[in-house]
Protein backbone atom coordinates (compact mmCIF):
# COMPACT_ATOMS: atom_id res chain seq x y z
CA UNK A 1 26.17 -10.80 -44.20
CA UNK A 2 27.18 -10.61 -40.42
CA UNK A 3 25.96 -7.39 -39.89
CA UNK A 4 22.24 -8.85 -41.83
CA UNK A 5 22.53 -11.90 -39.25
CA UNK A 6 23.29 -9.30 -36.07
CA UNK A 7 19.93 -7.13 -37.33
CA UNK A 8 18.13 -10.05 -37.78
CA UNK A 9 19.04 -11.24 -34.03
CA UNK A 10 18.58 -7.97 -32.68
CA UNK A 11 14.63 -7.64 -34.05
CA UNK A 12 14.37 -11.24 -32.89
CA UNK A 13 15.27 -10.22 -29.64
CA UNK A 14 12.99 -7.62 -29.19
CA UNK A 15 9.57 -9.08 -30.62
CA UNK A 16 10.81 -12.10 -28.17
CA UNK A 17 10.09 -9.39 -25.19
CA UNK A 18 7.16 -8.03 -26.74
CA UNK A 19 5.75 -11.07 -26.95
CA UNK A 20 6.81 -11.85 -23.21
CA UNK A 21 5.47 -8.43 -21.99
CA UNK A 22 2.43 -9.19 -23.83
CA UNK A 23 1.95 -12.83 -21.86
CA UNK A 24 2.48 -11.19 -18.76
CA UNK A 25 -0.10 -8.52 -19.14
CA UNK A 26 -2.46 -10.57 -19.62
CA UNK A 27 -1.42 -13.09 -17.08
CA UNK A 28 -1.80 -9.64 -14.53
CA UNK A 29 -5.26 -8.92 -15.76
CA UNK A 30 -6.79 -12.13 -15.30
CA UNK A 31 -5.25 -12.41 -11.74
CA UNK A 32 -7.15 -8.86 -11.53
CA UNK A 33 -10.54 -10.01 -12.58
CA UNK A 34 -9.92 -13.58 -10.70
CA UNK A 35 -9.57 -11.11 -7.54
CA UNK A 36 -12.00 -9.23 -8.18
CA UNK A 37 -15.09 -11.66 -8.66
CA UNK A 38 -13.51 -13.10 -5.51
CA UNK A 39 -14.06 -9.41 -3.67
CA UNK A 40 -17.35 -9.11 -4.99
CA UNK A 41 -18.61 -12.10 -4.18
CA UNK A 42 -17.32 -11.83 -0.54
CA UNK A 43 -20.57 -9.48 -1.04
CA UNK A 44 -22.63 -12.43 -0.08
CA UNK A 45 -22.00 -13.04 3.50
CA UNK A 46 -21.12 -9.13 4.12
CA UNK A 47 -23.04 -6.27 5.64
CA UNK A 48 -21.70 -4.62 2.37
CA UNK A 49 -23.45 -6.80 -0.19
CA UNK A 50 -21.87 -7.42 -3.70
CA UNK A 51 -23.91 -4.34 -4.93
CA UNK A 52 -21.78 -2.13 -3.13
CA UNK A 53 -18.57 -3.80 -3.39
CA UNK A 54 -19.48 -3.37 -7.42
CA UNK A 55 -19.68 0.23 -6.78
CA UNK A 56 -16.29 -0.02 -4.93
CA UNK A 57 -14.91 -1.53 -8.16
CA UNK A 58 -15.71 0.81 -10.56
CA UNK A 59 -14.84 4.07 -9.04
CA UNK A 60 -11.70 2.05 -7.81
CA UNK A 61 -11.10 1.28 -11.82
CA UNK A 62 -12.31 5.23 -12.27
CA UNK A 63 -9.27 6.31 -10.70
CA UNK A 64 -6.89 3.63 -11.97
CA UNK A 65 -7.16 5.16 -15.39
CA UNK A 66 -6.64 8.32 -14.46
CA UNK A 67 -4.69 9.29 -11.50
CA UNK A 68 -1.25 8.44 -11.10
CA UNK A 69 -0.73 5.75 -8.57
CA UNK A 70 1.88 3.46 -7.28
CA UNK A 71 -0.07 0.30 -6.22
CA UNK A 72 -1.74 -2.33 -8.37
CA UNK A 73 -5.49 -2.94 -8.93
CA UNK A 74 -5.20 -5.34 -7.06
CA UNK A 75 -3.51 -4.05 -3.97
CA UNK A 76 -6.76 -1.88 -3.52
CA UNK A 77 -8.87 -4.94 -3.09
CA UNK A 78 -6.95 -6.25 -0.75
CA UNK A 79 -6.92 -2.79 1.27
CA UNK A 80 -10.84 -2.43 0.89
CA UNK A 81 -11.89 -5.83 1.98
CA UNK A 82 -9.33 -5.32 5.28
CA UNK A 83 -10.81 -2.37 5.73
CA UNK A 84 -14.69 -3.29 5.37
CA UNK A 85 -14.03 -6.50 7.76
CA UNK A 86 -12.22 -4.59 10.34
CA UNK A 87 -12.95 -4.83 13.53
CA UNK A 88 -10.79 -1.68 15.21
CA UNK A 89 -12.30 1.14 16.26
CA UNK A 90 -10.49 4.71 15.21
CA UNK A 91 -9.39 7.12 12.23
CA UNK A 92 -7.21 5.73 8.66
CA UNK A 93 -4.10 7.02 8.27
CA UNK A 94 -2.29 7.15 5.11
CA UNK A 95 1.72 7.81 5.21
CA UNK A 96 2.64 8.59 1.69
CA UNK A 97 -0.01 9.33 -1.16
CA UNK A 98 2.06 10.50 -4.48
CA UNK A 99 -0.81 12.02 -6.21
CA UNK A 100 -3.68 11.03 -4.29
CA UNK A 101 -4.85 7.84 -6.25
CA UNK A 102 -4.63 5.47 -3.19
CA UNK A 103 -5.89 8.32 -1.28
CA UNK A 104 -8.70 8.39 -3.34
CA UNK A 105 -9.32 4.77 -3.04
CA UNK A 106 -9.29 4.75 0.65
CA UNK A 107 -10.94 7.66 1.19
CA UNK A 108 -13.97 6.33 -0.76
CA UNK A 109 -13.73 3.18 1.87
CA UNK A 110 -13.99 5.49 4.86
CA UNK A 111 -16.77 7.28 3.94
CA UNK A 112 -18.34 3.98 3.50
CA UNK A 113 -17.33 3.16 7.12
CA UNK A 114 -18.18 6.74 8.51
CA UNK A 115 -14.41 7.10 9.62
CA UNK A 116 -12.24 10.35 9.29
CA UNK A 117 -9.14 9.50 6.96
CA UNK A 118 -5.86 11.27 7.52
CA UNK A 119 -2.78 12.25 4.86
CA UNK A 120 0.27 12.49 5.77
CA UNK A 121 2.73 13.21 3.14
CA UNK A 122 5.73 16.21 2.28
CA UNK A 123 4.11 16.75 -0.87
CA UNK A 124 7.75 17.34 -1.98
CA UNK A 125 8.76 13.85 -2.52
CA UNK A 126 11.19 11.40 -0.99
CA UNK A 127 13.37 13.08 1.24
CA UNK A 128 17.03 13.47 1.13
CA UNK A 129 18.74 10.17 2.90
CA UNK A 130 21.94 8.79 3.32
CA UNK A 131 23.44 6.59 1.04
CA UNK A 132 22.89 3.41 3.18
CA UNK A 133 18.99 3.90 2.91
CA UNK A 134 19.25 4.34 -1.01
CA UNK A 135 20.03 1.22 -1.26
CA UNK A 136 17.82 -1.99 -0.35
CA UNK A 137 17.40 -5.41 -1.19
CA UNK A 138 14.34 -6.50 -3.16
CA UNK A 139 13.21 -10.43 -2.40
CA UNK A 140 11.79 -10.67 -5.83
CA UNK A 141 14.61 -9.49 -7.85
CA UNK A 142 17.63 -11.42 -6.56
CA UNK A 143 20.58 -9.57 -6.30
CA UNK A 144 19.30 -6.70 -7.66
CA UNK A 145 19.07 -3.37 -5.65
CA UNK A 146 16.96 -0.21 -5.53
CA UNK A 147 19.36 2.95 -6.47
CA UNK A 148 16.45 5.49 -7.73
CA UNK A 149 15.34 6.92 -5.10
CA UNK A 150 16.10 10.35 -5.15
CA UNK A 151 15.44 13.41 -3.47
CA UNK A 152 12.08 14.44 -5.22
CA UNK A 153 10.92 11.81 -6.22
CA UNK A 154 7.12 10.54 -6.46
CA UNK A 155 6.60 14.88 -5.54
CA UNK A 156 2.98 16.03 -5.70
CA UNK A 157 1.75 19.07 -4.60
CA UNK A 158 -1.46 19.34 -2.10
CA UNK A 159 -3.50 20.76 -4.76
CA UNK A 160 -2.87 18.32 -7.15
CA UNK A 161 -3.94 15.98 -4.39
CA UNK A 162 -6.59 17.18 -3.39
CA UNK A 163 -8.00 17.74 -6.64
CA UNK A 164 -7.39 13.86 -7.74
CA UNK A 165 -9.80 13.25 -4.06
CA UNK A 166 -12.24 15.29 -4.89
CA UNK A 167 -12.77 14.25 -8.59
CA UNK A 168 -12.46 10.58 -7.75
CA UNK A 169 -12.59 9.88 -3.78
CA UNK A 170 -14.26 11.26 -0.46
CA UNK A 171 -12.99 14.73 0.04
CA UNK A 172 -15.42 15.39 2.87
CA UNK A 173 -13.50 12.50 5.03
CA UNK A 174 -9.94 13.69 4.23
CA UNK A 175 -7.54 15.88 6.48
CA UNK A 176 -3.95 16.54 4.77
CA UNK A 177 -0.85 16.85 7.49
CA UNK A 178 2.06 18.61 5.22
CA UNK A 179 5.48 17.82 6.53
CA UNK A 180 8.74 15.24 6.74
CA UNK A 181 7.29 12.13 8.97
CA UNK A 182 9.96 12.79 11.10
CA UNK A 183 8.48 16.00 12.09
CA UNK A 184 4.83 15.64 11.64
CA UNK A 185 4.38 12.21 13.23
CA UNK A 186 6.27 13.35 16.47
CA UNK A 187 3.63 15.43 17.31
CA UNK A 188 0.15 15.42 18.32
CA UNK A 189 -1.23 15.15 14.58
CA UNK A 190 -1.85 11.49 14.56
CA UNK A 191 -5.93 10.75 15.42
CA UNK A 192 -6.02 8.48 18.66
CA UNK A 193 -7.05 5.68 17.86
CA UNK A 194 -5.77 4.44 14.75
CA UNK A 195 -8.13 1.44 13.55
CA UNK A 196 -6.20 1.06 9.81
CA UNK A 197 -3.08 2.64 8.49
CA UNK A 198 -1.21 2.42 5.29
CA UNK A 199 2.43 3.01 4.46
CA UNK A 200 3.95 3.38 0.96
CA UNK A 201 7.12 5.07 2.20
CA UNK A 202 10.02 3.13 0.19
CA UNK A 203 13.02 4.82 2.66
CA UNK A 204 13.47 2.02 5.40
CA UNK A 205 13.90 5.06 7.60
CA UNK A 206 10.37 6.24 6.48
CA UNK A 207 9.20 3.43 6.87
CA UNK A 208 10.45 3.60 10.59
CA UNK A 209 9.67 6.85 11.53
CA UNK A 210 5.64 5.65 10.23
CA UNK A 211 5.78 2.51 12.08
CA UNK A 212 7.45 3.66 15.38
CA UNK A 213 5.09 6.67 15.73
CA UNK A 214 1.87 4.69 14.60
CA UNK A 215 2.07 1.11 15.84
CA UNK A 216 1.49 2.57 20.00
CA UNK A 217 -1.78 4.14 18.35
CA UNK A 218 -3.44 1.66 16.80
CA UNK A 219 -6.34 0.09 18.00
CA UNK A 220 -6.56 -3.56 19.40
CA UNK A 221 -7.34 -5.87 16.34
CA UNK A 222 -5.91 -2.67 14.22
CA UNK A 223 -4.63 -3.11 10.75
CA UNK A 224 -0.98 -1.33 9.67
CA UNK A 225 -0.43 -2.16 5.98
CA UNK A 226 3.37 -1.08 4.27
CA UNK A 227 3.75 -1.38 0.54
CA UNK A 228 6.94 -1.83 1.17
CA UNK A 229 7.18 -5.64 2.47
CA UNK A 230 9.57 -6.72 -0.48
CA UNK A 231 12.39 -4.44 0.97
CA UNK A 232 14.72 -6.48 3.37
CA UNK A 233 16.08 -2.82 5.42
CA UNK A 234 12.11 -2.12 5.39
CA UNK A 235 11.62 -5.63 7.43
CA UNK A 236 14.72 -5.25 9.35
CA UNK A 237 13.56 -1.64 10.70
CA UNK A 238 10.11 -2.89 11.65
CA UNK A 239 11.21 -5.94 13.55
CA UNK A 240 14.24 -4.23 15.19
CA UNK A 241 14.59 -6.01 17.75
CA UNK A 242 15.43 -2.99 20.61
CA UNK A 243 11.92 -1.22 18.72
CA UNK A 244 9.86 -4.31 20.46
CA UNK A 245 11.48 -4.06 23.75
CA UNK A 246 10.11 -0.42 23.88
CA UNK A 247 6.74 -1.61 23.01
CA UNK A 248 7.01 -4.36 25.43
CA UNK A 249 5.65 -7.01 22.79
CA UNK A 250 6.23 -9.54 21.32
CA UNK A 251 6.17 -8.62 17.24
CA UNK A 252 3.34 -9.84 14.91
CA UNK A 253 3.27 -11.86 11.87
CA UNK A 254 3.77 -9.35 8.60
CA UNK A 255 1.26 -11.33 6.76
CA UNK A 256 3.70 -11.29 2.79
CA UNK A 257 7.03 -10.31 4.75
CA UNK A 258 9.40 -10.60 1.53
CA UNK A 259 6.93 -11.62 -1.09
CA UNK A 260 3.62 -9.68 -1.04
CA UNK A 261 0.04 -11.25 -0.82
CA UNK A 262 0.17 -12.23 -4.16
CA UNK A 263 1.93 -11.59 -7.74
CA UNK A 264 -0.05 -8.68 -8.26
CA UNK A 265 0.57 -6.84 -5.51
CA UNK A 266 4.19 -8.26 -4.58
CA UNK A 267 4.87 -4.79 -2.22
CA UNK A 268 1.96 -5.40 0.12
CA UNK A 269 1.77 -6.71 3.40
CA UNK A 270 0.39 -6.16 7.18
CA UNK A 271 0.28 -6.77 10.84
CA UNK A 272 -2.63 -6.92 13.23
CA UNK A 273 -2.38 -5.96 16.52
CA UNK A 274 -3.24 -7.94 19.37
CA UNK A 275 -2.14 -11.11 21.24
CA UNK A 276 -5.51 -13.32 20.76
CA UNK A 277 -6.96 -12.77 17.74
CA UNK A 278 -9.21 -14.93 16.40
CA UNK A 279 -8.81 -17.20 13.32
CA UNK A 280 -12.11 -16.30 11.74
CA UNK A 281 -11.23 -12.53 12.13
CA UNK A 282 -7.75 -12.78 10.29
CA UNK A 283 -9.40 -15.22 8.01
CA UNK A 284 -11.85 -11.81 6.81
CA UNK A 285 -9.54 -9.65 6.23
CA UNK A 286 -8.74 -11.75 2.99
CA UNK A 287 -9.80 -11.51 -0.33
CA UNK A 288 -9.32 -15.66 -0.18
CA UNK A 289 -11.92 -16.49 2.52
């Protein structure tokens, strides 16, 4: 009889969080389509008209379903209507592209713009890192902590990258910059300027070595985006406080420091360089107008 009431529990359990993964899916896809009539509607008072922010959509939704990619739907809305109301001149720059599906999506973007699009990724992974960069504190999970990320991880070749572009994206836009952001973003392989950049690093060193080399390059009214705003070592590199003294600035706001721009994409967040910037101008660059 016990062992009956413990089975009976157990399966109770279990199509209790089926039915709770179930709610929550399709709590995430309305929030999707809510975002997207909202991005396609921006359309109307755009020089890119809802005609081709419907294009946008579906190739965006193209690749979704079939490239392997670690932001949401909606994190690629919010990138493409920064990126169509930007007003920085310069080159995209991508730091960390797994296997090419946000590189697809942004590449697709700057080919819209007319604007050359660079990739810079080991294609090997995450690198090795010591243990105190394993580990990092996520705002949305409590006390919960990030101990998965391995050597290798999130590895895809160049091929395999480039393929995924040119079957879904802008290949024609696209240079690829192979290397350890240590190494390659020390050099003179960043474009000059830098009007839009985009981080998905996890490693709060990464995530350093991307923001200390690119942050002097962008543009005035430039746009650098991290997918890794929930991270608390992440937030703590960026606004080091010695980092800003070099820099001689004071540091922006990191519009979703802790929390992301919204449920569906609770990893995203950016700064905007510049010291008077205009309401109406940081007021585009959101899907919520």
């Amino acid at each position: 009889m016990r062992e009956t009431f413990k089975q009976a529990v157990v399966k109770l359990v279990c199509r209790s969080k089926s039915v709770e993964q179930a709610i929550v899916s399709i709590a995430a896809r309305s929030a999707y389509e809510s975002a997207k009539q909202r991005f396609i509607s921006n359309g109307r008072s755009s020089r890119f008209d809802e005609h081709v922010r419907s294009t946008i959509v579906a190739r965006f939704e193209v690749i979704d379903r079939n490239v392997p990619i670690g932001s949401t739907p909606t994190d690629g809305l919010f990138l493409a209507e920064m990126m169509l109301n930007m007003e920085a001149p310069g080159a995209i720059v991508e730091c960390g592209c797994y296997a090419g599906g946000s590189s697809a999506k942004l590449s697709i973007v700057a080919s819209l713009l007319g604007r050359q699009f660079v990739v810079f990724d080991s294609f090997e992974g995450l690198p090795a890192a010591d243990d105190y960069f394993l580990r990092d504190h996520h705002c949305r999970r409590g006390s919960e902590w990030t101990t998965d990320w391995t050597a290798g991880r999130y590895a895809a070749r160049l091929e395999e990258v480039k393929a995924n572009i040119e079957s879904y994206g802008e290949i024609t836009v696209c240079a690829f910059v192979k290397g350890w952001f240590s190494d390659t973003l020390a050099g003179n392989t960043l474009p000059k300027p830098i009007g839009f950049a985009f981080a998905d690093v996890d490693l709060a060193n990464s995530a350093r070595d991307c923001f200390v080399s690119i942050w002097p390059c962008l543009s005035e009214q430039g746009i650098y985006v991290t997918h890794d705003t929930a991270y608390i070592k992440v937030l703590q590199e960026i606004y080091n406080r010695e980092l800003w003294r070099t820099f001689d600035s004071l540091p922006p706001i990191l519009f979703g420091a802790g929390y992301g721009l919204s449920n569906e994409s609770p990893h995203l967040g950016y700064m905007v360089k510049g010291e008077n910037l205009s309401a109406d101008y940081l007021k585009a660059l959101s899907i919520n107008k």
